[in-house]
C-alpha atoms as a PDB file:
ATOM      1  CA  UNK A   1     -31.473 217.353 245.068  1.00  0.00           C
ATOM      2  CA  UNK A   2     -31.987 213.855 243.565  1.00  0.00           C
ATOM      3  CA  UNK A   3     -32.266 210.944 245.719  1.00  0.00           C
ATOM      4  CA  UNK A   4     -30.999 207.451 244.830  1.00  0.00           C
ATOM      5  CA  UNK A   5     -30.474 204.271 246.528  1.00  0.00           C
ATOM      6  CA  UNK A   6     -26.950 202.537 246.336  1.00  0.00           C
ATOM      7  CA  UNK A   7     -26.963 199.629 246.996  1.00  0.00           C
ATOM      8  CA  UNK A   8     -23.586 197.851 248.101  1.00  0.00           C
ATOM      9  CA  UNK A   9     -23.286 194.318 247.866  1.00  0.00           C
ATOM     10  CA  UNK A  10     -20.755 191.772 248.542  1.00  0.00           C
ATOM     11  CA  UNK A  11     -19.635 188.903 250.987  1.00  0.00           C
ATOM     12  CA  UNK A  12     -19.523 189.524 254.584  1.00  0.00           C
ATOM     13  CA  UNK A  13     -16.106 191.825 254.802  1.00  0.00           C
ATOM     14  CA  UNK A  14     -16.239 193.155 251.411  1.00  0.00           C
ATOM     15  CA  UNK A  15     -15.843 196.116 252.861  1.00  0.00           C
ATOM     16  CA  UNK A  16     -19.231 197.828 251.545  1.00  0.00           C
ATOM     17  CA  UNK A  17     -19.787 199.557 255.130  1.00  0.00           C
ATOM     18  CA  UNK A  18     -16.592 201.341 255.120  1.00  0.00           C
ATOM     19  CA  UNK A  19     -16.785 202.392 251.468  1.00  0.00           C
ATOM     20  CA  UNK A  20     -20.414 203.480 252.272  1.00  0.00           C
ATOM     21  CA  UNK A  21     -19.887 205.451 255.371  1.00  0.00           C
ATOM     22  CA  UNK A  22     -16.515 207.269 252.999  1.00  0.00           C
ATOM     23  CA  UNK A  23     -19.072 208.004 250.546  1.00  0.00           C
ATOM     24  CA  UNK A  24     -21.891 209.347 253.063  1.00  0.00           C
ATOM     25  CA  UNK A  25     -18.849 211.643 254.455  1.00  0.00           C
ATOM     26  CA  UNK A  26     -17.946 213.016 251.216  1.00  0.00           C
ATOM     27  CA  UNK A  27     -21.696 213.501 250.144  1.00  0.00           C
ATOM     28  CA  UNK A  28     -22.905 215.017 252.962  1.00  0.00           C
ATOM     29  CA  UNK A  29     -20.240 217.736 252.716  1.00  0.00           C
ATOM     30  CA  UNK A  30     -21.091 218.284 249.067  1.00  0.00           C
ATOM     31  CA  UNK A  31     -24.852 219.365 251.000  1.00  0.00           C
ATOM     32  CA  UNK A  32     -26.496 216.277 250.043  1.00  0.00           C
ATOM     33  CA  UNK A  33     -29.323 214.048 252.400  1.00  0.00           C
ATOM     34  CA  UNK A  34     -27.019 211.187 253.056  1.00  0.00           C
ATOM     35  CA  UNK A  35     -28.716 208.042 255.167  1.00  0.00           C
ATOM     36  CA  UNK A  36     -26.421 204.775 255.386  1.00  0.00           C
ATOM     37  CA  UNK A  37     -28.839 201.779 255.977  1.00  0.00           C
ATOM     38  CA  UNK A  38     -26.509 199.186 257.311  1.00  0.00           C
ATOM     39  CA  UNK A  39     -27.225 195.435 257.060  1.00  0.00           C
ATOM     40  CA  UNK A  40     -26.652 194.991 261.130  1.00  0.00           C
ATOM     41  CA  UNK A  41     -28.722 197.426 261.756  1.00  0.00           C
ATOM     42  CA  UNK A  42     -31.543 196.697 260.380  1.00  0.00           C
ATOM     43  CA  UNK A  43     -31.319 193.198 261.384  1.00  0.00           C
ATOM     44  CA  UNK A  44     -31.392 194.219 264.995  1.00  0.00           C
ATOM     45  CA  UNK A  45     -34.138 196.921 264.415  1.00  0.00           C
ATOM     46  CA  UNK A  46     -36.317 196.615 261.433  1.00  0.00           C
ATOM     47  CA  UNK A  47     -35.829 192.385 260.712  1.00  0.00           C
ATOM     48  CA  UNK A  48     -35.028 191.464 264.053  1.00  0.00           C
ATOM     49  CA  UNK A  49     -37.006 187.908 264.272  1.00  0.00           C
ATOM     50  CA  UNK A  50     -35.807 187.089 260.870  1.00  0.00           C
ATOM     51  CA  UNK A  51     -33.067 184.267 259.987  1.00  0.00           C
ATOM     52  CA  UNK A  52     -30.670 183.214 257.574  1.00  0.00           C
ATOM     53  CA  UNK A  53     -33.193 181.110 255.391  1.00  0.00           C
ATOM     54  CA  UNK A  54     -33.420 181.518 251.930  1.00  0.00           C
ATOM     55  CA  UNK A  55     -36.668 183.392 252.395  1.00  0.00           C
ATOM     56  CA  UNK A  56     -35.667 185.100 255.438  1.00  0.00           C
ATOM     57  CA  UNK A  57     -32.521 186.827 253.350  1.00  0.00           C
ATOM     58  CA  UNK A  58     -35.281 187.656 250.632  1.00  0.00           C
ATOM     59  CA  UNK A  59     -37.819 189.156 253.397  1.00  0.00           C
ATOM     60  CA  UNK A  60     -35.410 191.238 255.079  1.00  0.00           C
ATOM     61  CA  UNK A  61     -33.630 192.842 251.928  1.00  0.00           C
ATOM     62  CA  UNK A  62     -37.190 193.635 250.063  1.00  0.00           C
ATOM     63  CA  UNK A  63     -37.771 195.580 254.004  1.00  0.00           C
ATOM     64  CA  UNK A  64     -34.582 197.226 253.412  1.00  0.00           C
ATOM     65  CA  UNK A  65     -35.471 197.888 249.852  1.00  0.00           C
ATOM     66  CA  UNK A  66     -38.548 199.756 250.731  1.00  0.00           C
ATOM     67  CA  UNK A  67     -37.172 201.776 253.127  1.00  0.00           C
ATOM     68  CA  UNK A  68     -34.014 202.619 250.917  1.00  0.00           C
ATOM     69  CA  UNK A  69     -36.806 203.497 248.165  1.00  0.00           C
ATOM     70  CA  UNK A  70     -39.019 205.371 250.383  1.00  0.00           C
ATOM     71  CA  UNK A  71     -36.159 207.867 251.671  1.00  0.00           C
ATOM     72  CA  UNK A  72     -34.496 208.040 248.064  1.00  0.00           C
ATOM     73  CA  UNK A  73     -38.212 209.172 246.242  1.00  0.00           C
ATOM     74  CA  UNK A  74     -37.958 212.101 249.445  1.00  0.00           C
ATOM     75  CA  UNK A  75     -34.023 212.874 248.357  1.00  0.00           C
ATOM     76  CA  UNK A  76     -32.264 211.350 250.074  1.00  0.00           C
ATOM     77  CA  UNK A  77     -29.342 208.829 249.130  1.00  0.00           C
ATOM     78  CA  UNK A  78     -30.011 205.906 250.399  1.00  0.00           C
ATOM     79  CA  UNK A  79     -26.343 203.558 250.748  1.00  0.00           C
ATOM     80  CA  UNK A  80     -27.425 200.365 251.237  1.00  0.00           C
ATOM     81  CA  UNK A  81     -24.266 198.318 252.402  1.00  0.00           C
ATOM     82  CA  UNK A  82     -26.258 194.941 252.240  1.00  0.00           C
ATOM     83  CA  UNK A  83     -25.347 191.893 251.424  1.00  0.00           C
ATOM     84  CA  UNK A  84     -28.219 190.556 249.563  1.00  0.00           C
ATOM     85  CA  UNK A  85     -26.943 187.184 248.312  1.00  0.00           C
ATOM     86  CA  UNK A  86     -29.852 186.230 245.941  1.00  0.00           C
ATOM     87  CA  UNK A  87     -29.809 187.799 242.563  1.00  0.00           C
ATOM     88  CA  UNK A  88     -33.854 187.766 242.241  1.00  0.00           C
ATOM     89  CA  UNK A  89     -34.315 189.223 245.667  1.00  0.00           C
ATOM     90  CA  UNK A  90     -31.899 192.399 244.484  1.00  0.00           C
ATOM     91  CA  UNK A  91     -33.855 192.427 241.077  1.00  0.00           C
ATOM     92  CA  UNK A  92     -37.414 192.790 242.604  1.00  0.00           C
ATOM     93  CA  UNK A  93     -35.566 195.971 244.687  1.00  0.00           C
ATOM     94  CA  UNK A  94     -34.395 197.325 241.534  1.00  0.00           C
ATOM     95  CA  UNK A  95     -37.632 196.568 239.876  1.00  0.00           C
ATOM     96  CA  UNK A  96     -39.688 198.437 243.103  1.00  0.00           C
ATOM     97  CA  UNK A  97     -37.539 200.877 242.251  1.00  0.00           C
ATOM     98  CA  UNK A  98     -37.868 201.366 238.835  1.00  0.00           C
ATOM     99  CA  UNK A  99     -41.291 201.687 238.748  1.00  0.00           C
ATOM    100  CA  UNK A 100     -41.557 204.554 241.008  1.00  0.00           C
ATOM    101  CA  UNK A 101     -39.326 206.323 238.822  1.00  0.00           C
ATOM    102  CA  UNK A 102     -36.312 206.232 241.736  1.00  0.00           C
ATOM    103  CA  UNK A 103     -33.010 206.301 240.452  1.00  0.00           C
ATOM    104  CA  UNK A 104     -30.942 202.821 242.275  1.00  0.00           C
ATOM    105  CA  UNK A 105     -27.404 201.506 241.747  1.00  0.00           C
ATOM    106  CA  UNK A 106     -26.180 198.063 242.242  1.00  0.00           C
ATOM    107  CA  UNK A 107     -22.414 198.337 243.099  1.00  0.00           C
ATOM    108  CA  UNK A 108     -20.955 194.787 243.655  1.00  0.00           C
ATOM    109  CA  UNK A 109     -17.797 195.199 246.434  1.00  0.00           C
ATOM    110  CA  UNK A 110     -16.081 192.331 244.292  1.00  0.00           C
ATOM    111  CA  UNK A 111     -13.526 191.253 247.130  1.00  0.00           C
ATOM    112  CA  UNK A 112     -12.570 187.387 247.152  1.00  0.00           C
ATOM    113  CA  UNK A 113     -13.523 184.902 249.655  1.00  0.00           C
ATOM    114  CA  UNK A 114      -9.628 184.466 250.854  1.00  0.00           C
ATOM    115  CA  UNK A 115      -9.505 187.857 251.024  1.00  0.00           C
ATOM    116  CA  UNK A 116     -12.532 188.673 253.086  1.00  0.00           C
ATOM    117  CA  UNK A 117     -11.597 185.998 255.484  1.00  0.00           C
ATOM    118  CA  UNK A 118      -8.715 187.468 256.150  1.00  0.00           C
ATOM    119  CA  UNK A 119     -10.322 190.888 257.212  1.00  0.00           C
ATOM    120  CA  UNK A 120     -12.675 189.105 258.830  1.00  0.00           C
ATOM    121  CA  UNK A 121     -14.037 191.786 260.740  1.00  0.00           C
ATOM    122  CA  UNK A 122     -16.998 190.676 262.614  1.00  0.00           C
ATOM    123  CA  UNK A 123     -15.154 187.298 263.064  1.00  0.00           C
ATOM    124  CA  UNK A 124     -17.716 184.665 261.491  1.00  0.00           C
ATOM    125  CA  UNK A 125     -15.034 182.840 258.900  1.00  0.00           C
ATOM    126  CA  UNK A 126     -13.501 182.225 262.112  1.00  0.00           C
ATOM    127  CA  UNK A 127     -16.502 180.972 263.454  1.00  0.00           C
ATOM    128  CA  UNK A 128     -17.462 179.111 260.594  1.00  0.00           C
ATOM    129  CA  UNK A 129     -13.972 177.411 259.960  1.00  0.00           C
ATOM    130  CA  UNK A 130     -14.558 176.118 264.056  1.00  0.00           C
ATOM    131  CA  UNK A 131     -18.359 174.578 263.268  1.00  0.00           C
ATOM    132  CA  UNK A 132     -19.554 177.418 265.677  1.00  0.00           C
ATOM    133  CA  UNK A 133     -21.806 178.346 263.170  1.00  0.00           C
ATOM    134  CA  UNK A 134     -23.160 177.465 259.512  1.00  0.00           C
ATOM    135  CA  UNK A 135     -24.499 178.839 256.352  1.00  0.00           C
ATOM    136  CA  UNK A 136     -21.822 181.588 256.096  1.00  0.00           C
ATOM    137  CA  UNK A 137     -23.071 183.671 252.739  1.00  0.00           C
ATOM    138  CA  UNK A 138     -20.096 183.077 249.957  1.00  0.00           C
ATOM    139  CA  UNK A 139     -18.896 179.656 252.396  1.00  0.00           C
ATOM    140  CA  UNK A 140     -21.531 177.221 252.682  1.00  0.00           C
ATOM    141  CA  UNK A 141     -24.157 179.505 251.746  1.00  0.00           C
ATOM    142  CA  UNK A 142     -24.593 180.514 248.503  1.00  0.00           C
ATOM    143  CA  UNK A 143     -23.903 184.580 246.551  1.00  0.00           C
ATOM    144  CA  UNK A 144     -24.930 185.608 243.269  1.00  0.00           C
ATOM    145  CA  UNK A 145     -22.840 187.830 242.473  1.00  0.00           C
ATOM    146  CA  UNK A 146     -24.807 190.667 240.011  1.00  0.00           C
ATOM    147  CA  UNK A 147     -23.654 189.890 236.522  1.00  0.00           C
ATOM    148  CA  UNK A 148     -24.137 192.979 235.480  1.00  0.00           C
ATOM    149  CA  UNK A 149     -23.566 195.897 238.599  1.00  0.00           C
ATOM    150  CA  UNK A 150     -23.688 199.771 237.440  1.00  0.00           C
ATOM    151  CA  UNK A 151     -20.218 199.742 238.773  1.00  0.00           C
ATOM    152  CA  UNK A 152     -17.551 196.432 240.031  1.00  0.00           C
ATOM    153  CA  UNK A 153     -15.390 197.426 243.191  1.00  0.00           C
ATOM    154  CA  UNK A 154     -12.499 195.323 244.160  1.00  0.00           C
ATOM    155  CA  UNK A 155     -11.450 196.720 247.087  1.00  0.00           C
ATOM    156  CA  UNK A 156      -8.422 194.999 247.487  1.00  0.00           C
ATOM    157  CA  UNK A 157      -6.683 196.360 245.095  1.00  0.00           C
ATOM    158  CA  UNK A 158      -7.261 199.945 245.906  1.00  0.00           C
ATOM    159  CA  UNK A 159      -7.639 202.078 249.223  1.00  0.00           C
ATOM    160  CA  UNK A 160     -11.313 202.739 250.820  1.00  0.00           C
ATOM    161  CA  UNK A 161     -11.196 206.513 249.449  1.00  0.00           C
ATOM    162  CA  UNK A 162     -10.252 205.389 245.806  1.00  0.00           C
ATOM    163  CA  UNK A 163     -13.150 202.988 246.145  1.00  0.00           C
ATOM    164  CA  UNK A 164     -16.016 205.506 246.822  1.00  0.00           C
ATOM    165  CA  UNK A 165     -14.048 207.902 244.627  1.00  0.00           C
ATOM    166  CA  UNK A 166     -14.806 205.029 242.017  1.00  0.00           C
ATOM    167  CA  UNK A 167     -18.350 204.817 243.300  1.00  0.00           C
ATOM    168  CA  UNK A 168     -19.248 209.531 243.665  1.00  0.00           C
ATOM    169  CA  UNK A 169     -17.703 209.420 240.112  1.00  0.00           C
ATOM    170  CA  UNK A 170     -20.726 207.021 239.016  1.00  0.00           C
ATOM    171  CA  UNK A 171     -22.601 209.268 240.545  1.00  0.00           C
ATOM    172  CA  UNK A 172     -21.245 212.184 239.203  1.00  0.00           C
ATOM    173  CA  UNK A 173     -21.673 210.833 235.749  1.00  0.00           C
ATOM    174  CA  UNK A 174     -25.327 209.796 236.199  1.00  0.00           C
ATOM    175  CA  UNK A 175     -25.858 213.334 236.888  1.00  0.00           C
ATOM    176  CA  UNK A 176     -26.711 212.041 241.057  1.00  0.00           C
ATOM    177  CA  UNK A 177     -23.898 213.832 242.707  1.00  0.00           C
END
């Protein structure tokens, strides 16, 4: 089977984990090599050390780019539930990709800011909104959203399965699935 990488971005409680790990379910029973690289994760394991600077972000998603690469060129799908703020830092994944011939998806979890901060799952626009802590990706930090994504999510206006229904139809059509 083909591997890809999809990666999943959006502000923090988009909801790109859950849609991932709905996908990775779904995949995995169609017999597919399903690995879910989750942003947390692989802050605490492969980019612990790292911070929230500009070229911090950048170092730790071009890490998680390689890795996503190196397991999707092996065949394995690679969901990549990052948020990756910076436009350039996703293109110079895409373009790693690209020229080792692996096939990679940018899905943008298109949620709004109101709406994310009401999920709030890990609790940071709470801790944000108190001063507890600063530079809050999509708050006062800043997210390029892709202008063009292989496929636009907005997972509030459907459930989690209709959302990676969205995204294995993709998939599907790219001949991946």
């Amino acid at each position: 089977m083909t591997g890809a990488t999809i990666w999943l971005t959006g502000l923090p409680s988009a909801g790109k984990t859950t849609i991932a790990r709905e996908l990775a379910e779904r995949l995995r029973g169609e017999g597919h090599r399903v690995e879910v690289l989750d942003g947390d994760e692989i802050r605490e394991f492969l980019s612990a050390g790292l911070g929230f600077s500009r070229e911090d972000r950048h170092t730790n998603v071009q890490r998680i780019g390689f890795v996503a690469e190196l397991l999707a060129s092996n065949g394995v799908k690679a969901l990549v539930p990052v948020i990756a703020p910076y436009a350039d830092s996703r293109e110079a994944v895409r373009k790693r990709h690209q020229q080792e011939g692996t096939p990679y998806l940018e899905v943008h979890v298109a949620t709004p800011v109101d709406v994310c901060s009401e999920r709030d799952v890990k609790g940071l626009y709470a801790k944000q909104a108190a001063g507890e802590i600063s530079g809050l990706t999509g708050v006062d930090d800043p997210y390029e959203a892709p202008e063009s994504p292989d496929l636009r999510i907005e997972s509030h206006t459907q459930t989690v399965q209709e959302s990676a229904a969205a995204l294995h139809a993709l998939l599907t059509e790219r001949g991946l699935a």
